[in-house]
Every structure is written in structure tokens, then in C-alpha cells.
PDB file of N, CA and C in Angstrom:
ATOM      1  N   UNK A   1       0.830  -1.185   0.000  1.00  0.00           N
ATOM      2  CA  UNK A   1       0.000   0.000   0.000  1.00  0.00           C
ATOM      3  C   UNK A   1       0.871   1.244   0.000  1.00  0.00           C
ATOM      4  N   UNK A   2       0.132   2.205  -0.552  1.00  0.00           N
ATOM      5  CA  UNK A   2       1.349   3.380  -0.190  1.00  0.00           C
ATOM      6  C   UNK A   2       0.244   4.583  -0.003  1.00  0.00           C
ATOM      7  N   UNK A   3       1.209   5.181   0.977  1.00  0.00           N
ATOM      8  CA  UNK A   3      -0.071   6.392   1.599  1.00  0.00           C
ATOM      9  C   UNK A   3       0.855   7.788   1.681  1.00  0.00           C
ATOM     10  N   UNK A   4      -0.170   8.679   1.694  1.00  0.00           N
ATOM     11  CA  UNK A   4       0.393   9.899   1.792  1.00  0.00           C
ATOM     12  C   UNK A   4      -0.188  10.844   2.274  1.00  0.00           C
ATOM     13  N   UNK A   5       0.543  11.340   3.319  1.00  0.00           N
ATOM     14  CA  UNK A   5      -0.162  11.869   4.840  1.00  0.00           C
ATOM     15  C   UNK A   5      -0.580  11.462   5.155  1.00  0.00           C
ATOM     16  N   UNK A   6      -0.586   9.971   5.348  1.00  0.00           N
ATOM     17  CA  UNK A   6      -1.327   9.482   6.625  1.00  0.00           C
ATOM     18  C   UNK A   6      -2.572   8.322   5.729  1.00  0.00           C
ATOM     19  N   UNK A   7      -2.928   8.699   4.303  1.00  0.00           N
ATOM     20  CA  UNK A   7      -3.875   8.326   3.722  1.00  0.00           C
ATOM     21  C   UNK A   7      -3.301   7.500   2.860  1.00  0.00           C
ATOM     22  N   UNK A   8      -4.553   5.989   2.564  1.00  0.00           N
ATOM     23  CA  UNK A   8      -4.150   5.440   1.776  1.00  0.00           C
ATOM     24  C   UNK A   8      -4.596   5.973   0.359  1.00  0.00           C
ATOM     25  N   UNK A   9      -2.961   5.948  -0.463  1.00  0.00           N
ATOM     26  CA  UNK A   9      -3.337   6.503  -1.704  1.00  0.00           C
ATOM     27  C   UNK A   9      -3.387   5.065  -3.045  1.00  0.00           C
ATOM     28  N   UNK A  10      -4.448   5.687  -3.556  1.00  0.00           N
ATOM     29  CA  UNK A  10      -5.356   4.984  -4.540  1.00  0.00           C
ATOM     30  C   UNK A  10      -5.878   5.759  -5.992  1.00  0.00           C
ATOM     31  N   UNK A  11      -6.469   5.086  -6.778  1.00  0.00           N
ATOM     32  CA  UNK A  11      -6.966   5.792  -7.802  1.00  0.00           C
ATOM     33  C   UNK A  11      -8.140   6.482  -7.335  1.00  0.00           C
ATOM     34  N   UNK A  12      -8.805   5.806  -6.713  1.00  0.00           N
ATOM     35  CA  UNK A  12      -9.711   6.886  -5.806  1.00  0.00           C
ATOM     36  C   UNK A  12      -9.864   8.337  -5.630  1.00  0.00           C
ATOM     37  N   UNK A  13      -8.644   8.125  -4.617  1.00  0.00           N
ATOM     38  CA  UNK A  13      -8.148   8.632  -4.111  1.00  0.00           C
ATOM     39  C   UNK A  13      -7.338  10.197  -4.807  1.00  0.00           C
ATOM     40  N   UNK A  14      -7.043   9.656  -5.446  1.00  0.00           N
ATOM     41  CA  UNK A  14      -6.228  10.536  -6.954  1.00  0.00           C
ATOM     42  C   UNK A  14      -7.174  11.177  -7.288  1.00  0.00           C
ATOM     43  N   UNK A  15      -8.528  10.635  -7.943  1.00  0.00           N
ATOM     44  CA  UNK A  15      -9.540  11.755  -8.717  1.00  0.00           C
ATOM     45  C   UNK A  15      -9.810  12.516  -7.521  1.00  0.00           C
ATOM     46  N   UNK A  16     -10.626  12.103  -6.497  1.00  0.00           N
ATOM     47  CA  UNK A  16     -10.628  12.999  -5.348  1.00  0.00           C
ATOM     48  C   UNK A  16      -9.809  13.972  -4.905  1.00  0.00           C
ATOM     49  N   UNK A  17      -8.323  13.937  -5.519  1.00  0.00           N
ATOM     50  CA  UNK A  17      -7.768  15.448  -4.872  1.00  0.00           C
ATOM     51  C   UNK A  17      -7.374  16.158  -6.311  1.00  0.00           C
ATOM     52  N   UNK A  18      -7.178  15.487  -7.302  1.00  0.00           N
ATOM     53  CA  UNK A  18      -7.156  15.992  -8.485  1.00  0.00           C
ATOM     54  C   UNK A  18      -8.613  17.017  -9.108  1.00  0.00           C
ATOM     55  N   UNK A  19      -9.628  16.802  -8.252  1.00  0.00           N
ATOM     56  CA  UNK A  19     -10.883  17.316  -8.704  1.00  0.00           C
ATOM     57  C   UNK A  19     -10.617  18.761  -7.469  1.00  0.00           C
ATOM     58  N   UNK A  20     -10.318  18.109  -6.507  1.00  0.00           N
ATOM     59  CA  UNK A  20     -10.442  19.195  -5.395  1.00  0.00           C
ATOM     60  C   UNK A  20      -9.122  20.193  -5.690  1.00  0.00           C
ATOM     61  N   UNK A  21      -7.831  20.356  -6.324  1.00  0.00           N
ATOM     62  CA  UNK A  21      -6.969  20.907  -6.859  1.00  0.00           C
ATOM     63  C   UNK A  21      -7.743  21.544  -8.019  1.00  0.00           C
ATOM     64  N   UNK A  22      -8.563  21.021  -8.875  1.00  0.00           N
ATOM     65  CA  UNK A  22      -9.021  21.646  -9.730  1.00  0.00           C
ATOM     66  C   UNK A  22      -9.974  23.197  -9.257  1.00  0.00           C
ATOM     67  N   UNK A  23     -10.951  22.625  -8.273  1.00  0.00           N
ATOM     68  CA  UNK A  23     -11.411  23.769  -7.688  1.00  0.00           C
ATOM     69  C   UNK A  23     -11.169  24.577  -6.673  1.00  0.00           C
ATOM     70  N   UNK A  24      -9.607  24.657  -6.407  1.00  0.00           N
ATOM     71  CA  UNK A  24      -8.864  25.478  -5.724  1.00  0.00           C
ATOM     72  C   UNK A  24      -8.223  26.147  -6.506  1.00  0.00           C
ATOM     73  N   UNK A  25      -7.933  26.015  -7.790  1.00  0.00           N
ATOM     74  CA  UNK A  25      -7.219  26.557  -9.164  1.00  0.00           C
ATOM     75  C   UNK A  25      -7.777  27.466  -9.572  1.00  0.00           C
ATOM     76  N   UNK A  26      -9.363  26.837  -9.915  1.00  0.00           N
ATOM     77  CA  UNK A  26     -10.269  27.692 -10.244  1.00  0.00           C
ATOM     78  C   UNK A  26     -10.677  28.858  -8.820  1.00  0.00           C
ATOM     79  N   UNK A  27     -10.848  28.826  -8.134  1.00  0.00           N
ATOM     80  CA  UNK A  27     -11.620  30.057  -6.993  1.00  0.00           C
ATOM     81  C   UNK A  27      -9.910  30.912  -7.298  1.00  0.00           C
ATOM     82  N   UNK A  28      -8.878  30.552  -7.025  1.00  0.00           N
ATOM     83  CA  UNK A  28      -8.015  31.099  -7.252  1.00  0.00           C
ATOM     84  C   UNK A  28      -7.351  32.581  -8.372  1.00  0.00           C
ATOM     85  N   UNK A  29      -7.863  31.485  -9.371  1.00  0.00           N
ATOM     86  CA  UNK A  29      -7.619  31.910 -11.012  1.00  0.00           C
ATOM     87  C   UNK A  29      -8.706  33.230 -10.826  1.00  0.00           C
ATOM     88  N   UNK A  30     -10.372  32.748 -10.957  1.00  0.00           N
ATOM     89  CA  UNK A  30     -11.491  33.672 -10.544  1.00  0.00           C
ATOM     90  C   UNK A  30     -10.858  34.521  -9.350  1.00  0.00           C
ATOM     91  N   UNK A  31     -10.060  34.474  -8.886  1.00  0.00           N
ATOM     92  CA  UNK A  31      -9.813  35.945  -7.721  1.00  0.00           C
ATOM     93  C   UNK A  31      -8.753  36.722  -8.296  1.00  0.00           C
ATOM     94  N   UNK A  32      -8.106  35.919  -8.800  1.00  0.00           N
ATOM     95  CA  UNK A  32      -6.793  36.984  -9.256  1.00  0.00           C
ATOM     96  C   UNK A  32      -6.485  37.261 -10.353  1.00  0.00           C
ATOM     97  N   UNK A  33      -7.722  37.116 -11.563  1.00  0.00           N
ATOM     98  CA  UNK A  33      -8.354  37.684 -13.080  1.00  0.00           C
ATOM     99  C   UNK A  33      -9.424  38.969 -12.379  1.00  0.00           C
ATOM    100  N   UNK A  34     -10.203  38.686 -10.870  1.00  0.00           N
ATOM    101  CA  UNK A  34     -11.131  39.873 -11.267  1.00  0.00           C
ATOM    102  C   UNK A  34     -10.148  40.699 -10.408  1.00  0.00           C
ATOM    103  N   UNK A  35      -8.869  40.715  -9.537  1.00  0.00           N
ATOM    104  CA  UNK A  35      -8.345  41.799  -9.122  1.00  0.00           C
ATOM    105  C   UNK A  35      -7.354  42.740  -9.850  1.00  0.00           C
ATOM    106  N   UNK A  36      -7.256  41.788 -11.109  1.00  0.00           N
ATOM    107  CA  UNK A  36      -6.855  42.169 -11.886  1.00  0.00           C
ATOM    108  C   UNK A  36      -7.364  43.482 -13.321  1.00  0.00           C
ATOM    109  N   UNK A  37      -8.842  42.475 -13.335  1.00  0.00           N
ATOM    110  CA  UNK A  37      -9.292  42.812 -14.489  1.00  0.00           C
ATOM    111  C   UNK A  37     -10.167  44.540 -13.879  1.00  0.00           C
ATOM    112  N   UNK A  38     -10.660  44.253 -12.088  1.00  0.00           N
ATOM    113  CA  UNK A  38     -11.775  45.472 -11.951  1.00  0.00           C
ATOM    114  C   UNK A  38     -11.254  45.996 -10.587  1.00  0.00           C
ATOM    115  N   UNK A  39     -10.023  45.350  -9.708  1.00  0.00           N
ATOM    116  CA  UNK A  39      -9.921  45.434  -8.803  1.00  0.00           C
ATOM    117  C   UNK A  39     -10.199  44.872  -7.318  1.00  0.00           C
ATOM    118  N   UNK A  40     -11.098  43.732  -7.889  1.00  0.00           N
ATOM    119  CA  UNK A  40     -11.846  43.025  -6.445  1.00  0.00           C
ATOM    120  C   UNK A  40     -11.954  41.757  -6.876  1.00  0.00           C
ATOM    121  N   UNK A  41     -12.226  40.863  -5.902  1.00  0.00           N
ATOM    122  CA  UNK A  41     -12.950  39.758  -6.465  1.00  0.00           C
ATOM    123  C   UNK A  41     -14.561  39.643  -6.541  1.00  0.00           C
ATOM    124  N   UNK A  42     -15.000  38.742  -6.781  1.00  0.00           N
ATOM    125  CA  UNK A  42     -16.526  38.507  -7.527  1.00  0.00           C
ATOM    126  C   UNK A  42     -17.252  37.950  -6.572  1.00  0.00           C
ATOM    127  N   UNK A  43     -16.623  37.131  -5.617  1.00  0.00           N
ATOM    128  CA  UNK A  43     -17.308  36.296  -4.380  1.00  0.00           C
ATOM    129  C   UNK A  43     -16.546  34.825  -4.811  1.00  0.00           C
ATOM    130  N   UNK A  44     -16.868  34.058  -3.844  1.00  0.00           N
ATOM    131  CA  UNK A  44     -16.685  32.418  -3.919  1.00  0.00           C
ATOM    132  C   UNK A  44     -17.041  31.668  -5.245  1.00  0.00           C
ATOM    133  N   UNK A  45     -18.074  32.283  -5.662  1.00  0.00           N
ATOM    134  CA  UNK A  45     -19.168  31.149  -6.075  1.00  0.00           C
ATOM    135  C   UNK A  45     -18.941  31.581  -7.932  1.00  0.00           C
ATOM    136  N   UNK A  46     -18.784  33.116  -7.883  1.00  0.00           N
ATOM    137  CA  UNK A  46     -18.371  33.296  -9.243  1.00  0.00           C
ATOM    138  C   UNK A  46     -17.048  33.446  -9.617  1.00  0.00           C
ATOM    139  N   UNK A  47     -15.926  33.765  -8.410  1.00  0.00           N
ATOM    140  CA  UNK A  47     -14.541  33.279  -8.466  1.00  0.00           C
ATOM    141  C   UNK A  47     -14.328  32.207  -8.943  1.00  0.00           C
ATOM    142  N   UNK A  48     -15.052  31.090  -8.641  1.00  0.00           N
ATOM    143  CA  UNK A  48     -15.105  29.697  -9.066  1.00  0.00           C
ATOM    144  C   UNK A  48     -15.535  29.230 -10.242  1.00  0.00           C
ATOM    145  N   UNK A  49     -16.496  29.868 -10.842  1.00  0.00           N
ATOM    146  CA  UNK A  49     -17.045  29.415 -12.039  1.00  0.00           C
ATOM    147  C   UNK A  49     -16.119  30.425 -13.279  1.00  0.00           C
ATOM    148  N   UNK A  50     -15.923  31.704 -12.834  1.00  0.00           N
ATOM    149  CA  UNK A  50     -14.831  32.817 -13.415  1.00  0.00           C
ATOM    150  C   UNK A  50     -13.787  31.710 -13.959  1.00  0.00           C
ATOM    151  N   UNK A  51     -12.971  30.634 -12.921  1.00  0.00           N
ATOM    152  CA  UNK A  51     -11.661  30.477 -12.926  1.00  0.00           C
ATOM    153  C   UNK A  51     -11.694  29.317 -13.423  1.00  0.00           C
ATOM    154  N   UNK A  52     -12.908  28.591 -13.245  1.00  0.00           N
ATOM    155  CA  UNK A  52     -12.975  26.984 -14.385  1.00  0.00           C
ATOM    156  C   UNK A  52     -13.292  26.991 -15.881  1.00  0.00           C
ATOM    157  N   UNK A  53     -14.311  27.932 -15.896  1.00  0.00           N
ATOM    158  CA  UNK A  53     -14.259  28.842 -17.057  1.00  0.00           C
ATOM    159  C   UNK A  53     -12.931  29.023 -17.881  1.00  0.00           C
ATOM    160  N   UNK A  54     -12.620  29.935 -17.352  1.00  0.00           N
ATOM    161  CA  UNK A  54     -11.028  30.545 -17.773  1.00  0.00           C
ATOM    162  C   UNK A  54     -10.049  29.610 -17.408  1.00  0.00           C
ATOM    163  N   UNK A  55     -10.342  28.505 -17.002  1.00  0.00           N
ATOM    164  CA  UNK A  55      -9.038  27.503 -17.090  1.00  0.00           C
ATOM    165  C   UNK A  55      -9.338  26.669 -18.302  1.00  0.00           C
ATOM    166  N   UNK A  56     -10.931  26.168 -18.452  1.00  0.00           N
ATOM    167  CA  UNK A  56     -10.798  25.834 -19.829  1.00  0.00           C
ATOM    168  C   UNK A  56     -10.565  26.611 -21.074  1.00  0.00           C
ATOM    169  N   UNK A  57     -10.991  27.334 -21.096  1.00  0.00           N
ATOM    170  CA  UNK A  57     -10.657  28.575 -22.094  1.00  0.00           C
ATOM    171  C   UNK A  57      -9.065  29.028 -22.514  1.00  0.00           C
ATOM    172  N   UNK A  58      -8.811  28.900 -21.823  1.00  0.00           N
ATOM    173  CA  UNK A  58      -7.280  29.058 -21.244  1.00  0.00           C
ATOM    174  C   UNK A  58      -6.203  28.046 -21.586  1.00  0.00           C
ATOM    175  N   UNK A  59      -6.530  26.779 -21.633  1.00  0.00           N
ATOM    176  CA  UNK A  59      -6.328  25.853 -21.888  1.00  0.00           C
ATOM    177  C   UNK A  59      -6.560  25.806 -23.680  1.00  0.00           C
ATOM    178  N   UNK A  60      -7.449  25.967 -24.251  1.00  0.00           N
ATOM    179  CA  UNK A  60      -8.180  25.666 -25.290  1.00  0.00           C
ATOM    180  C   UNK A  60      -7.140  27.031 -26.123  1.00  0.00           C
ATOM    181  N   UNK A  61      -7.110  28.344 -25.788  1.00  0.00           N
ATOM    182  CA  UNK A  61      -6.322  29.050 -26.633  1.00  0.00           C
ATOM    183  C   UNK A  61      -5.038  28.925 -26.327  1.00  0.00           C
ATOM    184  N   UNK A  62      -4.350  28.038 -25.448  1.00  0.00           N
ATOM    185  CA  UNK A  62      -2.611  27.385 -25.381  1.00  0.00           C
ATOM    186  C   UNK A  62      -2.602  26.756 -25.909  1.00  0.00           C
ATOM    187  N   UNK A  63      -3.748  25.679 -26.194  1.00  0.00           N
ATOM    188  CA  UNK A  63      -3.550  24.625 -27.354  1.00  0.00           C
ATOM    189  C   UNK A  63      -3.527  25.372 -28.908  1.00  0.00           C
ATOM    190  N   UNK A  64      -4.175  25.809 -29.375  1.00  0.00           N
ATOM    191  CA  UNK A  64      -4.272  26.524 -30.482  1.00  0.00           C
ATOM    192  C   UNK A  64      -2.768  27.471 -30.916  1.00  0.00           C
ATOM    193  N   UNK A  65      -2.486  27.344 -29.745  1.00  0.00           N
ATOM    194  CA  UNK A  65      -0.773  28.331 -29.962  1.00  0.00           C
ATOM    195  C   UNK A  65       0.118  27.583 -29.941  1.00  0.00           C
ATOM    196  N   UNK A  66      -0.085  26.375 -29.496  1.00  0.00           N
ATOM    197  CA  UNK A  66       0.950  24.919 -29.051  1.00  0.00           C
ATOM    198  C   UNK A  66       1.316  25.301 -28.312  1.00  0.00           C
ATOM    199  N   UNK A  67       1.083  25.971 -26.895  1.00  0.00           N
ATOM    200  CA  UNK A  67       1.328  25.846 -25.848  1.00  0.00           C
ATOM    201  C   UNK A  67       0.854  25.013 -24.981  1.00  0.00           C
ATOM    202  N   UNK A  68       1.245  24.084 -24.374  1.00  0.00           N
ATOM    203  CA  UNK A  68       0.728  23.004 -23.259  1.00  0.00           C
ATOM    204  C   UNK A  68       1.154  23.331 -21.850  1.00  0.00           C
ATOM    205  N   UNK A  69       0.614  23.459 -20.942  1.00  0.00           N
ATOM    206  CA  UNK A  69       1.374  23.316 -19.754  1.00  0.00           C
ATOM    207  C   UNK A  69       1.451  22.019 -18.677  1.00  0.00           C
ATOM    208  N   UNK A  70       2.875  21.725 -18.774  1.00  0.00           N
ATOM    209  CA  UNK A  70       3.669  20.614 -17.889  1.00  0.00           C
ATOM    210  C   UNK A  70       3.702  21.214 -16.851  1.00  0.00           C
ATOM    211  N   UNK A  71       3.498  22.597 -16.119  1.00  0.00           N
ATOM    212  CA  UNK A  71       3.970  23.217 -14.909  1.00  0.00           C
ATOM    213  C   UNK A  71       3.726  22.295 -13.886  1.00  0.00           C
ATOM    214  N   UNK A  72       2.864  21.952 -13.867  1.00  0.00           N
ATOM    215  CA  UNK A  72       1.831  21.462 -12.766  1.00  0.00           C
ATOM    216  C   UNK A  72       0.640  22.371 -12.041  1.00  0.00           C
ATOM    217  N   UNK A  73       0.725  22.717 -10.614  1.00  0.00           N
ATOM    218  CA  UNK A  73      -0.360  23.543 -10.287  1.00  0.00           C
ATOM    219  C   UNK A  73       0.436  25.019 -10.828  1.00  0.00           C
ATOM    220  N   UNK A  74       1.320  25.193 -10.745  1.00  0.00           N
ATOM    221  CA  UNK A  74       1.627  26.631 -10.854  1.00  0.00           C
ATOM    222  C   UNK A  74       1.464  27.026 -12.643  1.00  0.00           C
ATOM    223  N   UNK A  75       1.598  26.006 -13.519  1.00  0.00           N
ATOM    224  CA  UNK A  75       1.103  26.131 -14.806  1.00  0.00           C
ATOM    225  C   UNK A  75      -0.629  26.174 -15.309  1.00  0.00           C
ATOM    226  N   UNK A  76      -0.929  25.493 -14.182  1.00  0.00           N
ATOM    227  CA  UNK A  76      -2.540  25.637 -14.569  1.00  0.00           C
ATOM    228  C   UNK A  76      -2.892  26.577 -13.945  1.00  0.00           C
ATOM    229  N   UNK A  77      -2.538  26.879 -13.072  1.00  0.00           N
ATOM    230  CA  UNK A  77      -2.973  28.467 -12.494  1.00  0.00           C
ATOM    231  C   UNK A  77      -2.920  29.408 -13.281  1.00  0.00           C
ATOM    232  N   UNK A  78      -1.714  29.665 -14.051  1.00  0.00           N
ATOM    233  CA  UNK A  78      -1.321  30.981 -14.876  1.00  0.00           C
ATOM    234  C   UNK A  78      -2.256  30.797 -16.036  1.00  0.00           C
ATOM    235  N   UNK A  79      -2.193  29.550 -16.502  1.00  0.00           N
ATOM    236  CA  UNK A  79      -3.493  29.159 -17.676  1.00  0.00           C
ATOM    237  C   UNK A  79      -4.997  29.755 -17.076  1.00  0.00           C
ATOM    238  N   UNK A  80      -5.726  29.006 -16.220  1.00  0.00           N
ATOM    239  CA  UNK A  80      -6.584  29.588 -15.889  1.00  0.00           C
ATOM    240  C   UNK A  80      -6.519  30.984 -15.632  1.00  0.00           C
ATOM    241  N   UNK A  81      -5.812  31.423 -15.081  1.00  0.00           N
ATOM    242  CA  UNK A  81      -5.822  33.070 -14.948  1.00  0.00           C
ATOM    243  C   UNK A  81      -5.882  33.648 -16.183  1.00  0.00           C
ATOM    244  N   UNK A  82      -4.901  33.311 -16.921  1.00  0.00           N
ATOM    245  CA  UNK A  82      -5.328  33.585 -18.275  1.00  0.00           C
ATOM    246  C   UNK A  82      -6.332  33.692 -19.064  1.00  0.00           C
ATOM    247  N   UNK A  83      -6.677  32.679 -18.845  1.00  0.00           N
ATOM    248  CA  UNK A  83      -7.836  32.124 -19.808  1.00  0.00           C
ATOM    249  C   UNK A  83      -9.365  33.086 -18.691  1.00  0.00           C
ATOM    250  N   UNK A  84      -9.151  33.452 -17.438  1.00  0.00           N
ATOM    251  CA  UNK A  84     -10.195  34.050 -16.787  1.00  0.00           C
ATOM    252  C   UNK A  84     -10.371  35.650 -16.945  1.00  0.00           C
ATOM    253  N   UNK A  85      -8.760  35.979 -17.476  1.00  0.00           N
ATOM    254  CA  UNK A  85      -8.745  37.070 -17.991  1.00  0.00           C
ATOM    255  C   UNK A  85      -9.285  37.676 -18.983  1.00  0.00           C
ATOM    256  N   UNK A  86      -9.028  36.574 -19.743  1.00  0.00           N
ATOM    257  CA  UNK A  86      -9.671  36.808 -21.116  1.00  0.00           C
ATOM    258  C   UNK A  86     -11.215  36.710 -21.512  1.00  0.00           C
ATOM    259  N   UNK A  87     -12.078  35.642 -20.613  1.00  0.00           N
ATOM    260  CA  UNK A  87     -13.076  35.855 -20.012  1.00  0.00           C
ATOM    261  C   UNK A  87     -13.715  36.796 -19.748  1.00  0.00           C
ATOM    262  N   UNK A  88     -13.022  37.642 -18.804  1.00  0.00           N
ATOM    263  CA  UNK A  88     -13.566  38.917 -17.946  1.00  0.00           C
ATOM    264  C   UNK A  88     -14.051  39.563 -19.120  1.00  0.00           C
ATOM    265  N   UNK A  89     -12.472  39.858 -20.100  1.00  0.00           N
ATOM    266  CA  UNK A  89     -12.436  41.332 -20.787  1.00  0.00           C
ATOM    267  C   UNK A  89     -13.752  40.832 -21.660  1.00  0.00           C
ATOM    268  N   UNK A  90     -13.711  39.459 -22.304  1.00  0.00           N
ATOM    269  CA  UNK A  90     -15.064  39.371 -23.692  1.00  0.00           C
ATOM    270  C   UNK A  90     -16.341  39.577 -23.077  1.00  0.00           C
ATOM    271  N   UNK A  91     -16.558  39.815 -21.514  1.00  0.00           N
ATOM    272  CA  UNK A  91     -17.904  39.699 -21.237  1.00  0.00           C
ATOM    273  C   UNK A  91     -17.948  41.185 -20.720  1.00  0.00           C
ATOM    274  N   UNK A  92     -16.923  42.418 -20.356  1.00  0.00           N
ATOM    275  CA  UNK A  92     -16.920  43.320 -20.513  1.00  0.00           C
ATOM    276  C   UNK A  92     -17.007  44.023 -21.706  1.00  0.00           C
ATOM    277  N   UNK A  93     -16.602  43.157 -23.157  1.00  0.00           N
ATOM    278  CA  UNK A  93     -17.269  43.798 -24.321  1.00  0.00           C
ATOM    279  C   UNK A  93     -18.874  43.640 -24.966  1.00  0.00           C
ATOM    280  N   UNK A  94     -19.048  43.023 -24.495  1.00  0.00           N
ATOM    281  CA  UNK A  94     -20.755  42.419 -24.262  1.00  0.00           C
ATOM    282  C   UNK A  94     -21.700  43.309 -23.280  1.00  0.00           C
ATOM    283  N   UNK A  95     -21.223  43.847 -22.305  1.00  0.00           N
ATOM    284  CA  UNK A  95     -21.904  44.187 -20.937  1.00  0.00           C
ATOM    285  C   UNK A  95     -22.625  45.791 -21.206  1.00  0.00           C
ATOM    286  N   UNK A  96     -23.435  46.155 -20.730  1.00  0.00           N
ATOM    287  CA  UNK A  96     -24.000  47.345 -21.184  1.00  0.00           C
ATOM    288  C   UNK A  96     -23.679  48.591 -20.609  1.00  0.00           C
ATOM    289  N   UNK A  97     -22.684  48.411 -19.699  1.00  0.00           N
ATOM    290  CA  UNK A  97     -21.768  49.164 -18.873  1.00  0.00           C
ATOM    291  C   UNK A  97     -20.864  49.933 -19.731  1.00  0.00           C
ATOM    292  N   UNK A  98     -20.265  51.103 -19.622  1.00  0.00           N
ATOM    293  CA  UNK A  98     -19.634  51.793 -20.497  1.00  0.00           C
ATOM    294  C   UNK A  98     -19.483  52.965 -19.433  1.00  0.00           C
ATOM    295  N   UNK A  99     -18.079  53.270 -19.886  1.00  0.00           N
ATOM    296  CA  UNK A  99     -17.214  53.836 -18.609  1.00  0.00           C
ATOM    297  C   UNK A  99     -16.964  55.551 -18.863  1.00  0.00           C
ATOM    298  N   UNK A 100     -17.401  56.496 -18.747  1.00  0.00           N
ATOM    299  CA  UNK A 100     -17.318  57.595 -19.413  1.00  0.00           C
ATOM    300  C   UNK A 100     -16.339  58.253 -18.497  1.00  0.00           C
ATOM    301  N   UNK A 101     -15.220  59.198 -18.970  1.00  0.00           N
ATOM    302  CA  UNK A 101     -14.042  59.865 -18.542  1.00  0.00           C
ATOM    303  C   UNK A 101     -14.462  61.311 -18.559  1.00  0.00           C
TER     304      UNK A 101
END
């Protein structure tokens, strides 16, 4: 058997933190695309959907460039951020908001 921290690790086991890494990536990505993009974050719930969003997205225009990321978490982060960035701005060109100087 082989365990880690204490836990036995399994394939199980694997999707279970591989899913839960995923949505720590994402609330992540979603916080630090909208402090980026407006200054704040969005809350939990759309940080999260912001940053899975924009991690697939993100993902999908690295592929198209032949970019892949091997990073690990610190590569899918910058992807998702990316990709949440880019997000933000297309739904700020959509939005009926308009910023007068």
C-alpha cells in the first residue's frame, strides 16, 4: 500500500484530490483575473465558475498556440488566470456598462 499523509493513496483517491486541486485553481484563477481585471474579487461562487471557465478557455487558446502546460499547479494556475482574464475582458465587451471619462 502506499499512503500519503497518513492516507491510503489509490486511484480513488487521486480523482478525489485531483478534482479538489481543480477547484482550488479555479476560486483562485477567478480571484486573481477579477483583481486584476476590476480590482476586487466577484465572491466564492463566481470566483469559481470565473476560474474553471477561464481555465478551460485558457487551456483551449494554449492549445491553439501549441502551448501546453507541464507546470503542474503553478502552470494551470497561470493558464486559468489567463484564460479568466480573457473571459472577464469578452464579457466586458458584451456588458451594457460603459465607462465615461
Amino acid at each position: 500500500m502506499n499512503y500519503f499523509f497518513g492516507l491510503e493513496y489509490n486511484k480513488e483517491n487521486n480523482r478525489i484530490m485531483s478534482f479538489l486541486w481543480f477547484i482550488i485553481i479555479g476560486i483562485v484563477a477567478g480571484y486573481v483575473a477579477g483583481k486584476i481585471m476590476r480590482g476586487g474579487g466577484f465572491g466564492l461562487i463566481v470566483n469559481l465558475v470565473v476560474g474553471i471557465i477561464g481555465g478551460v478557455l485558457g487551456g483551449w487558446l494554449f492549445s491553439l498556440l501549441g502551448i501546453y502546460s507541464t507546470g503542474g499547479i503553478i502552470g494551470s494556475l497561470v493558464v486559468a488566470t489567463i484564460g479568466a482574464i480573457v473571459l472577464l475582458w469578452i464579457v466586458s465587451l458584451f456588458s451594457g456598462r460603459r465607462h465615461s471619462e
